[in-house]
C-alpha atoms as a PDB file:
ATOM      1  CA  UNK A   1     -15.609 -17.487  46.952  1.00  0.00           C
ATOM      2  CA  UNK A   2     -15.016 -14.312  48.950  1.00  0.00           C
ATOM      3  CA  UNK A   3     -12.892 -12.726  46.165  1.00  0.00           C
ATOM      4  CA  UNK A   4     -14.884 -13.798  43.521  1.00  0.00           C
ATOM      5  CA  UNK A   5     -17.040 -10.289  41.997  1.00  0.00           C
ATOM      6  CA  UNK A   6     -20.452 -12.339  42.247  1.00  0.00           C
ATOM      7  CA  UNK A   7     -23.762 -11.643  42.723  1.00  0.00           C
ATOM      8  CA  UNK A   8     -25.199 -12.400  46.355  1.00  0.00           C
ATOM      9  CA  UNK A   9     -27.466 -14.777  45.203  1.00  0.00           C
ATOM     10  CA  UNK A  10     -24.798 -16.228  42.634  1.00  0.00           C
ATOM     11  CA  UNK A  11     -22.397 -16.584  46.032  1.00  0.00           C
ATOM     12  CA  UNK A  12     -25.848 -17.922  47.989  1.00  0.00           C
ATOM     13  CA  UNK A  13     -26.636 -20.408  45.403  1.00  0.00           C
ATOM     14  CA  UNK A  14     -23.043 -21.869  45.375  1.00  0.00           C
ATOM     15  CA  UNK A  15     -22.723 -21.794  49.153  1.00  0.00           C
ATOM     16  CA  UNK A  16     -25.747 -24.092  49.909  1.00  0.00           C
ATOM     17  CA  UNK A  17     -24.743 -26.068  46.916  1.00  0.00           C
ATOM     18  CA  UNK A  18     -21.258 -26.735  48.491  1.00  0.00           C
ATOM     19  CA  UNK A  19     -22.919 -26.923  51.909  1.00  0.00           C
ATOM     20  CA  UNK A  20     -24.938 -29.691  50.639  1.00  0.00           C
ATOM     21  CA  UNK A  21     -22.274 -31.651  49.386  1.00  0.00           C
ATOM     22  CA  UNK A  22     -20.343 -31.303  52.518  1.00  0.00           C
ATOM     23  CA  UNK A  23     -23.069 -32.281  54.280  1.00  0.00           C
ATOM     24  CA  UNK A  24     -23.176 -35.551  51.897  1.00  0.00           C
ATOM     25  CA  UNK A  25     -19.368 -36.384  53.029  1.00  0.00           C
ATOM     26  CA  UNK A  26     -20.132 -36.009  56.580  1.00  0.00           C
ATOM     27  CA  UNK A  27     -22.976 -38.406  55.923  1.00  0.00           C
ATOM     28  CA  UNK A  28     -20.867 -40.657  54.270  1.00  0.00           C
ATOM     29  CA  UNK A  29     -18.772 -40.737  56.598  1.00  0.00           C
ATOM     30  CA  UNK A  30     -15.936 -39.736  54.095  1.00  0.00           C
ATOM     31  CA  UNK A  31     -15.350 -36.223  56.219  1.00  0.00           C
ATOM     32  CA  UNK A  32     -15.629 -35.474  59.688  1.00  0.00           C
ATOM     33  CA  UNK A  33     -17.740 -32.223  60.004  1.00  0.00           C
ATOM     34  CA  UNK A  34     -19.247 -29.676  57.503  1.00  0.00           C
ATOM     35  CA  UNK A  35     -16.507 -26.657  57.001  1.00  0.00           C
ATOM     36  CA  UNK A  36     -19.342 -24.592  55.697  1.00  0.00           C
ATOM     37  CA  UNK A  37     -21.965 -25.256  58.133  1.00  0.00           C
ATOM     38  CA  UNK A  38     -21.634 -21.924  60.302  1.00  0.00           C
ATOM     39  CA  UNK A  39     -20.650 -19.762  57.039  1.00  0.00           C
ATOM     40  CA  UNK A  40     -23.495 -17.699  56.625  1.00  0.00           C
ATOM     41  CA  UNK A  41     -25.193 -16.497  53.747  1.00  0.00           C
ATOM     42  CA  UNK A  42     -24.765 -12.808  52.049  1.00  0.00           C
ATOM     43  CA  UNK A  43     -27.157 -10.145  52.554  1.00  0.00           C
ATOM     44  CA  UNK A  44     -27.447  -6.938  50.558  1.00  0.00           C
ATOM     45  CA  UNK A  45     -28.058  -3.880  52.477  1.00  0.00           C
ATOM     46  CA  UNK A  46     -29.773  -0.684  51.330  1.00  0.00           C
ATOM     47  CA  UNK A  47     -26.781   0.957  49.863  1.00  0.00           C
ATOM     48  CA  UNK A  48     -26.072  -2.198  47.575  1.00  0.00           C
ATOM     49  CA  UNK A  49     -29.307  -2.665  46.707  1.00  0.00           C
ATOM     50  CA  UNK A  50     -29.136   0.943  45.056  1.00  0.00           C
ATOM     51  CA  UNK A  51     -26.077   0.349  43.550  1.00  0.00           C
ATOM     52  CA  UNK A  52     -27.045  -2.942  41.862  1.00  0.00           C
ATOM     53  CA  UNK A  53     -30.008  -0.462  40.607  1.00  0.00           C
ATOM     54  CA  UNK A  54     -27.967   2.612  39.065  1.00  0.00           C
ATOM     55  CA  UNK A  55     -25.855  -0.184  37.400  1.00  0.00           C
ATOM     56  CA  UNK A  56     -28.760  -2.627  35.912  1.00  0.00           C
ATOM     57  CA  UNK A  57     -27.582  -3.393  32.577  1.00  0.00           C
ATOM     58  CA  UNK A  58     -31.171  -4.902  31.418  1.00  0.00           C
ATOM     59  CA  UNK A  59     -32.758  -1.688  31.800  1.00  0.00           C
ATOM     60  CA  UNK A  60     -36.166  -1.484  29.000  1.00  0.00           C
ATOM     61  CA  UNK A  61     -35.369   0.463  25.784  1.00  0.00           C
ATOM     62  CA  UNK A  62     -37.871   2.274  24.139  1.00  0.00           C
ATOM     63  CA  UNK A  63     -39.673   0.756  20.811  1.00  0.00           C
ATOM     64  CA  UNK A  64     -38.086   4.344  19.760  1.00  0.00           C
ATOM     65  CA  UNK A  65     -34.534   2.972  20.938  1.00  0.00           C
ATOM     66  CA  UNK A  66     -35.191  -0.935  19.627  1.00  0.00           C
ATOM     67  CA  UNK A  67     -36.499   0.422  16.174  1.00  0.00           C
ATOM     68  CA  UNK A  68     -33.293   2.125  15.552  1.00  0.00           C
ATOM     69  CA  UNK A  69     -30.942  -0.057  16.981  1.00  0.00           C
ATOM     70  CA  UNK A  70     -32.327  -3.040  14.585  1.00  0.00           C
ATOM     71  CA  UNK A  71     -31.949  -0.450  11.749  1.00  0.00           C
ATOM     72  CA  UNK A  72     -28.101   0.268  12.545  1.00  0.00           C
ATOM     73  CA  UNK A  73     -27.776  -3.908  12.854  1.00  0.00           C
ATOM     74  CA  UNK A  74     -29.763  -4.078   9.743  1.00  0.00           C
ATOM     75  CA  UNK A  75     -27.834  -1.701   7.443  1.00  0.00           C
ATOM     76  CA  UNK A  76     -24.336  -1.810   9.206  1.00  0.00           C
ATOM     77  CA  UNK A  77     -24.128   1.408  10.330  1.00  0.00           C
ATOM     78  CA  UNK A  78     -21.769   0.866  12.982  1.00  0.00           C
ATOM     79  CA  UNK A  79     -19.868  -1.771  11.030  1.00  0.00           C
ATOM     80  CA  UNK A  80     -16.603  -1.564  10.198  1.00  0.00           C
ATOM     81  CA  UNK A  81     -15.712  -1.630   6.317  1.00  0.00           C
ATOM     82  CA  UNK A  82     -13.399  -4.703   7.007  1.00  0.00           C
ATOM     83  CA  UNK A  83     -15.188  -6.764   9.498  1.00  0.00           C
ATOM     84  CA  UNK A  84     -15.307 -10.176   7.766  1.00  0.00           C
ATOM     85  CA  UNK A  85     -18.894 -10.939   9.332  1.00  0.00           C
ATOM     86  CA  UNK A  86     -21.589  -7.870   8.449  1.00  0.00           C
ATOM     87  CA  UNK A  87     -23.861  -6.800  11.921  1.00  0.00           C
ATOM     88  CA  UNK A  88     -26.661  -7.714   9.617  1.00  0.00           C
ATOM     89  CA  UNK A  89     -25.960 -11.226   9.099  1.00  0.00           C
ATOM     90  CA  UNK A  90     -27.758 -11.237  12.853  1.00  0.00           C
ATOM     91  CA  UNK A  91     -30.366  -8.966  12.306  1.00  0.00           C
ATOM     92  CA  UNK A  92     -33.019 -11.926  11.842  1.00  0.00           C
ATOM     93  CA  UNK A  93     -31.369 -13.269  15.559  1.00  0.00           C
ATOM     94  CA  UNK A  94     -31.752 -10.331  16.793  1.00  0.00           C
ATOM     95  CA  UNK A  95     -34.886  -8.975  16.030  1.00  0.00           C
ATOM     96  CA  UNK A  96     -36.565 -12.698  16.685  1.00  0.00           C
ATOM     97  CA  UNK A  97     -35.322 -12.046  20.255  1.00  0.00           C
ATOM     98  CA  UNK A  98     -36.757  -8.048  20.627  1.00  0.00           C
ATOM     99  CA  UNK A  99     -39.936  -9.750  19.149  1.00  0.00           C
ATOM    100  CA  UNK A 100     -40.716 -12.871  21.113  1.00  0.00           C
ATOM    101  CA  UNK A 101     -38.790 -12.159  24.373  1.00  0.00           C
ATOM    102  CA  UNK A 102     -37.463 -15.788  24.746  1.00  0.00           C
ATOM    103  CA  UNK A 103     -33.997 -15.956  26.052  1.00  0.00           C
ATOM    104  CA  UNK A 104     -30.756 -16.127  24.095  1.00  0.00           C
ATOM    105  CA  UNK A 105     -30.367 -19.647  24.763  1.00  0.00           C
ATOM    106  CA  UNK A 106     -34.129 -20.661  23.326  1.00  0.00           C
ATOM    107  CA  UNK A 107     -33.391 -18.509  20.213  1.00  0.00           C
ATOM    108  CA  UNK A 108     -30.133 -19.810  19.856  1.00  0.00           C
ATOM    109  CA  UNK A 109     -31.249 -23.852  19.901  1.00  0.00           C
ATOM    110  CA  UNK A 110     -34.344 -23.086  17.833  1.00  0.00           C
ATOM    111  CA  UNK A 111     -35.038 -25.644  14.705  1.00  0.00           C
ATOM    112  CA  UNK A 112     -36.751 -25.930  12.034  1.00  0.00           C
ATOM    113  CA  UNK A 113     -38.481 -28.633  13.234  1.00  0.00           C
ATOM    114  CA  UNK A 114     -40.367 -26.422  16.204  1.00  0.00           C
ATOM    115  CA  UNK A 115     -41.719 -23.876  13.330  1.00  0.00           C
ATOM    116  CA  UNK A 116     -44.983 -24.520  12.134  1.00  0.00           C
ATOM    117  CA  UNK A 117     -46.210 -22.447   9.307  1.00  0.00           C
ATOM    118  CA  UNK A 118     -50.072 -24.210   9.622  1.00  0.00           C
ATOM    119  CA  UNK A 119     -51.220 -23.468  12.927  1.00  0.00           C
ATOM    120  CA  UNK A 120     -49.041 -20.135  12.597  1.00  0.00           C
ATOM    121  CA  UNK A 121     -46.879 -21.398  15.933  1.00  0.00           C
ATOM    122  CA  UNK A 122     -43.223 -21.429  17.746  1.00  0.00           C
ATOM    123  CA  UNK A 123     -42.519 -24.251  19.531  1.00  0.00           C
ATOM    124  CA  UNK A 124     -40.140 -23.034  22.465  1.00  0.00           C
ATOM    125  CA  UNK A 125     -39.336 -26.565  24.105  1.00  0.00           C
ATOM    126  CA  UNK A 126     -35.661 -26.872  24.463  1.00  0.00           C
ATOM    127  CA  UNK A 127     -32.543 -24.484  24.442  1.00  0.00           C
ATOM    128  CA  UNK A 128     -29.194 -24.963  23.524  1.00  0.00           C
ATOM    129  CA  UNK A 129     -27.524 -23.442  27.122  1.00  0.00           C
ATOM    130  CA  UNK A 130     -24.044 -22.810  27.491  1.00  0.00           C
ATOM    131  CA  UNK A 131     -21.632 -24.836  29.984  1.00  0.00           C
ATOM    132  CA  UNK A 132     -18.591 -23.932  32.256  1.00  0.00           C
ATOM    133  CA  UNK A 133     -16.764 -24.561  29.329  1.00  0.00           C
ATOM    134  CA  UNK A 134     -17.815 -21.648  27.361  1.00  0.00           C
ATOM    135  CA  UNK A 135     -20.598 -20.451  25.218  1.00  0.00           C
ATOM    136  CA  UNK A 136     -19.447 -21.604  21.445  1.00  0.00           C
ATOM    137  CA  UNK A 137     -20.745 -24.418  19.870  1.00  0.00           C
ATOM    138  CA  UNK A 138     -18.961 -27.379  21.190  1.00  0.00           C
ATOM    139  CA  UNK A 139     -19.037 -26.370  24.600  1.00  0.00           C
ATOM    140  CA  UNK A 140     -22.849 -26.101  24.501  1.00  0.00           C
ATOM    141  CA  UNK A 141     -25.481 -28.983  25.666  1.00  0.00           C
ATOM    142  CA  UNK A 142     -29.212 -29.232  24.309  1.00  0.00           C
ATOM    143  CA  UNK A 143     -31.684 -29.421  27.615  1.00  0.00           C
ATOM    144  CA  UNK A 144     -34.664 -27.867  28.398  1.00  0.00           C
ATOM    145  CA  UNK A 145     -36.205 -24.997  28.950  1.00  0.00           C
ATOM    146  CA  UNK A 146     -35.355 -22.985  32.347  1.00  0.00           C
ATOM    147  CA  UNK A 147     -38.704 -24.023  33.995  1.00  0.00           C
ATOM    148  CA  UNK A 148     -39.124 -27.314  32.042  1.00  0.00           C
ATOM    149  CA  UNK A 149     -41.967 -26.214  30.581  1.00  0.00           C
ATOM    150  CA  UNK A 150     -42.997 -26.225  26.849  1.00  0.00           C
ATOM    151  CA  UNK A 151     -45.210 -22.978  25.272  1.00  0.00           C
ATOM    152  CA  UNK A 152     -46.256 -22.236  22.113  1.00  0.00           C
ATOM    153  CA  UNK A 153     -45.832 -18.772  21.156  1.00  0.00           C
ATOM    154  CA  UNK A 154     -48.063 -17.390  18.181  1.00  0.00           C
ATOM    155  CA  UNK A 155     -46.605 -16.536  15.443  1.00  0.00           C
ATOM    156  CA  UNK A 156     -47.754 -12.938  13.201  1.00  0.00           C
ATOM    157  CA  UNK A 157     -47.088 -11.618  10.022  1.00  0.00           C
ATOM    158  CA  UNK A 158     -43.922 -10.150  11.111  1.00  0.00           C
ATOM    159  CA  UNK A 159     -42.268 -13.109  12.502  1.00  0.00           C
ATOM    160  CA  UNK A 160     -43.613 -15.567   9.380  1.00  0.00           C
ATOM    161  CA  UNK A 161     -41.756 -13.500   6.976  1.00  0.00           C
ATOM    162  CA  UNK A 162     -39.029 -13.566   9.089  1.00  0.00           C
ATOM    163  CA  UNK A 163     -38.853 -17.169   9.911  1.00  0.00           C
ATOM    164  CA  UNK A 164     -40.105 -18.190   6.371  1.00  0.00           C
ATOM    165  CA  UNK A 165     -36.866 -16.737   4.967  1.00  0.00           C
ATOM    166  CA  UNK A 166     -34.777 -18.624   7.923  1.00  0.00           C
ATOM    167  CA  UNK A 167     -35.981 -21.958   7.462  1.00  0.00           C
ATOM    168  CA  UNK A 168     -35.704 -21.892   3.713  1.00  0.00           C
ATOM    169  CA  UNK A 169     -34.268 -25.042   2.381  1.00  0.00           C
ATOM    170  CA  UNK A 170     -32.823 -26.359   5.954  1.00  0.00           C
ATOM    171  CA  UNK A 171     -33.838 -29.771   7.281  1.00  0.00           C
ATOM    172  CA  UNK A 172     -35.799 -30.303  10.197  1.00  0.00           C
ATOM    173  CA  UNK A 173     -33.098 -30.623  13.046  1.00  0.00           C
ATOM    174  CA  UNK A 174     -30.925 -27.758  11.426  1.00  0.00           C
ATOM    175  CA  UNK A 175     -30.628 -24.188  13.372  1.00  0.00           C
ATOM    176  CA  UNK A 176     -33.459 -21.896  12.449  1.00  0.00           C
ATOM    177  CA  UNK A 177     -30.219 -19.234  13.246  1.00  0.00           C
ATOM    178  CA  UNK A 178     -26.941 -20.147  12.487  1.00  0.00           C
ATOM    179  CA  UNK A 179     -23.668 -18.985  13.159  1.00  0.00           C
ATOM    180  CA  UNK A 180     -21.509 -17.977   9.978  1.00  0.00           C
ATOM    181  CA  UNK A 181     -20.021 -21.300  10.398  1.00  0.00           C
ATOM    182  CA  UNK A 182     -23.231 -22.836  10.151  1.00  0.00           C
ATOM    183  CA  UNK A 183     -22.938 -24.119  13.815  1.00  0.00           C
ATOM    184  CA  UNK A 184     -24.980 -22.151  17.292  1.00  0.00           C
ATOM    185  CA  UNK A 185     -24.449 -18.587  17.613  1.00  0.00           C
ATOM    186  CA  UNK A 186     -22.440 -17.910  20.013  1.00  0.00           C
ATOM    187  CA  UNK A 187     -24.374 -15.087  22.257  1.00  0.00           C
ATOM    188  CA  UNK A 188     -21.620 -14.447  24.722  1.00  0.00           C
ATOM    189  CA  UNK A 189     -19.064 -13.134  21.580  1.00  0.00           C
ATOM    190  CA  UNK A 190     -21.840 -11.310  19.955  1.00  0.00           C
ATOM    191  CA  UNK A 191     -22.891  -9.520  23.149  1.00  0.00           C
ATOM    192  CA  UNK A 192     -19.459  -8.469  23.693  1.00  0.00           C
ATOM    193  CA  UNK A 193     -18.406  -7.475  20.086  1.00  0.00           C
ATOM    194  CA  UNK A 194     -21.301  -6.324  18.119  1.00  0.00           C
ATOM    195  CA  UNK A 195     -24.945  -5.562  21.216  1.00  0.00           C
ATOM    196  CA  UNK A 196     -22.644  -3.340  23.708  1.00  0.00           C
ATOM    197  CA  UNK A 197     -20.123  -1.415  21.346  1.00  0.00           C
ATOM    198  CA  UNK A 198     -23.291  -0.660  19.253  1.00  0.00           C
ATOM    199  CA  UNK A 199     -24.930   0.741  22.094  1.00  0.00           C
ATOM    200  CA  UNK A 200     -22.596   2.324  23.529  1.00  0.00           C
ATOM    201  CA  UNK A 201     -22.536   4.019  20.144  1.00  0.00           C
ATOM    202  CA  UNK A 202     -25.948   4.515  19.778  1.00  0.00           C
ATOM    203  CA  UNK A 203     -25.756   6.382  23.179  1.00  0.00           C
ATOM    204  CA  UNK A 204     -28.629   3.856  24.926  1.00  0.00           C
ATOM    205  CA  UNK A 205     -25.892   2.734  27.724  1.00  0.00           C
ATOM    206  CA  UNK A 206     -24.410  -0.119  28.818  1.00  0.00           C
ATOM    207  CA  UNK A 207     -26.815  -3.195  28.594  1.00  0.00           C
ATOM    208  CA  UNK A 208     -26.345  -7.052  27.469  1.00  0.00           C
ATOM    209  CA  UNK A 209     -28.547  -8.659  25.161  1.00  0.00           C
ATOM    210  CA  UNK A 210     -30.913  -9.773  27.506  1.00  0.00           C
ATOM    211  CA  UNK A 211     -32.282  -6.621  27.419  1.00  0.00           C
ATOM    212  CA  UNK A 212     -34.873  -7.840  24.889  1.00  0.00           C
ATOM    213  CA  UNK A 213     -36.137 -10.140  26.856  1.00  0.00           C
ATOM    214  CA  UNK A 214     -36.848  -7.325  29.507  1.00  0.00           C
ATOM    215  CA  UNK A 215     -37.964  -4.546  26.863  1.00  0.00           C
ATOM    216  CA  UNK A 216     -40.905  -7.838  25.701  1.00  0.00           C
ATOM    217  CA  UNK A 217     -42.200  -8.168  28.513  1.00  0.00           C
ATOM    218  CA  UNK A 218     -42.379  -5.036  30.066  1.00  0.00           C
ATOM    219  CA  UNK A 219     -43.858  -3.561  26.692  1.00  0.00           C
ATOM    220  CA  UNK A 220     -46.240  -6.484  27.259  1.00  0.00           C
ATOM    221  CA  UNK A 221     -47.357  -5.422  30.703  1.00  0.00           C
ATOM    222  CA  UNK A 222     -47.572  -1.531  29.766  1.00  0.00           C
ATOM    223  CA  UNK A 223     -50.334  -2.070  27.011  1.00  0.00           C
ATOM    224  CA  UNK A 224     -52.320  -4.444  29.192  1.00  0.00           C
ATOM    225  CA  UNK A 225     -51.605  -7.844  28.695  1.00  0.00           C
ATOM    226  CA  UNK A 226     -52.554  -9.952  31.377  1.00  0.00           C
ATOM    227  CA  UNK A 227     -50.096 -10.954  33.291  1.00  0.00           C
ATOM    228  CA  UNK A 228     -50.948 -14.764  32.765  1.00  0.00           C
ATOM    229  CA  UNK A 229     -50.302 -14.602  29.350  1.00  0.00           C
ATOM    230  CA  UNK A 230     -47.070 -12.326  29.865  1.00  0.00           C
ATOM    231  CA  UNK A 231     -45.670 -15.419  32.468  1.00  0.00           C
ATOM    232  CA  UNK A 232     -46.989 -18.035  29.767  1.00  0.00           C
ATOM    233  CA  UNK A 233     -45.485 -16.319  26.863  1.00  0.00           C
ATOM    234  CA  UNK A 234     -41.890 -15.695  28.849  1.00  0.00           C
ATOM    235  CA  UNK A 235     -42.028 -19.341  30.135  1.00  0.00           C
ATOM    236  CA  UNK A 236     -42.356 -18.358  33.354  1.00  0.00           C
ATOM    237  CA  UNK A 237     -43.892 -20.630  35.926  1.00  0.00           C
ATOM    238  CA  UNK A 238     -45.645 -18.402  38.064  1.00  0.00           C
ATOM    239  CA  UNK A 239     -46.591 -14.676  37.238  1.00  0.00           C
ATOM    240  CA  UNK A 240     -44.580 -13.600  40.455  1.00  0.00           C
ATOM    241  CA  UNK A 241     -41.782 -13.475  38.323  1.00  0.00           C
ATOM    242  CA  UNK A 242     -43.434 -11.444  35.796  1.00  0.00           C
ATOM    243  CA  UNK A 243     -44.527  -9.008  38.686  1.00  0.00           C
ATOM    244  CA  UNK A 244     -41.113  -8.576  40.266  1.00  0.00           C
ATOM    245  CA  UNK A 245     -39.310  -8.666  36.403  1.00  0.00           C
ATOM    246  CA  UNK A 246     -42.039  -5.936  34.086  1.00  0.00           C
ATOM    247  CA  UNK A 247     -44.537  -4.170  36.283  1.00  0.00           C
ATOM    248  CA  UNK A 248     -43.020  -0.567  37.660  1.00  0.00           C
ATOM    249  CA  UNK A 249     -44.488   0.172  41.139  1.00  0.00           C
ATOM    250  CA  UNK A 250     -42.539   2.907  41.575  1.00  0.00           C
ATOM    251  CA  UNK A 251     -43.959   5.221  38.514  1.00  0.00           C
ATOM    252  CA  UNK A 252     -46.882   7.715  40.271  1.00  0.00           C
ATOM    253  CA  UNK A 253     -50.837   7.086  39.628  1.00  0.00           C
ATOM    254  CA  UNK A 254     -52.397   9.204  37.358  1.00  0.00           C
ATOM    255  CA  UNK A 255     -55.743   8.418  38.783  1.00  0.00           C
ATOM    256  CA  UNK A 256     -57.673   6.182  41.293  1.00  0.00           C
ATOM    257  CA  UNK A 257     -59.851   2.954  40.632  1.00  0.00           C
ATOM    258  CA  UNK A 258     -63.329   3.899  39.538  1.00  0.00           C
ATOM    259  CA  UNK A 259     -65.686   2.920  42.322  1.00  0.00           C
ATOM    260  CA  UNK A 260     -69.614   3.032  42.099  1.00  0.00           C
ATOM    261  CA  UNK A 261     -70.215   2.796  46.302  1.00  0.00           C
ATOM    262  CA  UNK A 262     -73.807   2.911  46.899  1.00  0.00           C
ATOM    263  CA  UNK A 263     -75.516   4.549  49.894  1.00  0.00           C
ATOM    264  CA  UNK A 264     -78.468   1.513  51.768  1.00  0.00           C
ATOM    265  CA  UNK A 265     -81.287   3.581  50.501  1.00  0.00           C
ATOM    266  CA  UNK A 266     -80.059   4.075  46.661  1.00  0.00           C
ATOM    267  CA  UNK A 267     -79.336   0.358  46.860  1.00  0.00           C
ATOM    268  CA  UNK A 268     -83.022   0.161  48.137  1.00  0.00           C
ATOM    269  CA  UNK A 269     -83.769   1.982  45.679  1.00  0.00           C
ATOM    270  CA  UNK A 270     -82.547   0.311  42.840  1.00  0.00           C
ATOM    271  CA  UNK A 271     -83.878  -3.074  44.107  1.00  0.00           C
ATOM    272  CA  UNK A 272     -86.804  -2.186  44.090  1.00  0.00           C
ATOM    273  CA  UNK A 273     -86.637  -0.748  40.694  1.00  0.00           C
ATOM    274  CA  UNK A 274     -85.076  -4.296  39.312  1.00  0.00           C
ATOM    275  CA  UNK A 275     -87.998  -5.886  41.025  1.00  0.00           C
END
């Protein structure tokens, strides 16, 4: 574990998993002691902490940025003349993604079946998450959502004309977005051969494709949406996650909170005006 390149709470969460277990043996009686009982956990210091900032890879575009990065997908820019799969055959993916902010695995397990074109909604109730095995299709396992919850995401013009078009002639339980193949796109492959060269291109850095995610909901939070419906719309459970995630503390005030403080005689004033 110590020469693995994880995160600290990716090493964290797999040391009190294994601690667990080991504590499990022990009372089992299948193993003595606990090895990892006095291993402690990781702590990131100042200096780490500021690295792990400079080199965040889910950084917000700009709707400038997004606009023409979907263009390049959606007219192959960057595509070379002899790739056998176009960059817009996931420009629907894609921009379904920049325009809900649901993650890769919810957009990748989305059917037919969770579309409804009469109440104008997007059921977002199960994904279709990758294992240890991989992220293509086989290795993949439907479950649900991250928090277990299920939302229903509205749907506007934009995204009917997009999804009407996508669910044309399909059956119910068939994959709103399909691989070439027909089968689940696999995210990992397309992150790593199409999202980040293109970027990289496109000179907006070096970020995955769960920068979309990221670039919804902050966009969400900068033109006032309250943060309820940012947490219900992202799945989240709690809108502390939507806090720590979208909303910038560290940009300056442009002005303070408009206060109407009252001195005891205008308020005496005043009530005895209302009266």
């Amino acid at each position: 574990m110590n020469v693995e390149k994880w995160s600290v709470s990716t090493y964290n969460r797999r040391l009190n998993m294994l601690s667990a277990f080991f504590t499990w043996l022990k009372d089992s009686g299948i193993i003595a002691s606990n090895p990892l009982l006095y291993v402690s956990s990781r702590r990131v210091n100042g200096q780490e902490k500021q690295q792990n900032k400079k080199n965040e890879r889910r950084i917000p575009l700009s709707e400038e940025e997004i606009a023409v990065f979907l263009e390049a997908i959606r007219l192959d820019t960057h595509c070379h003349k002899c790739s056998p799969i176009k960059h817009s055959f996931y420009y629907p993916f894609l921009k379904f993604i920049f325009l809900t902010g649901v993650r890769n695995a919810e957009a990748v397990g989305l059917k037919v079946k969770h579309i409804n074109f009469d109440l104008n909604t997007i059921e977002i109730s199960e994904a279709f998450a990758r294992t240890n095995k991989g992220t293509h299709h086989a290795a993949r396992i439907s479950k649900d959502t991250k928090a277990g919850n299920v939302r229903y995401l509205p749907m506007t013009d934009e995204l009917r004309e997009l999804l009407l078009t996508q669910v044309k002639g399909k059956n119910p339980d068939d994959f709103v977005f399909p691989s070439p193949k027909g089968l689940s796109i696999d995210d990992r492959m397309l992150q790593r051969r199409v999202i980040k060269p293109l970027l990289v291109q496109l000179k907006f850095g070096n970020r995955d494709l769960y920068v979309a995610r990221h670039c919804f909901g902050t966009r969400a939070v900068q033109q006032g949406m309250p943060l309820t419906d940012v947490a219900y719309l992202m799945g989240h459970t709690t809108i502390k996650t939507a806090i720590n995630n979208y909303v910038d503390v560290s940009k300056p005030a442009v002005a303070l909170p408009k206060t109407s403080f009252k001195s005891p005689d205008d308020l005496k004033i005043m009530a005895n005006g209302d009266s």
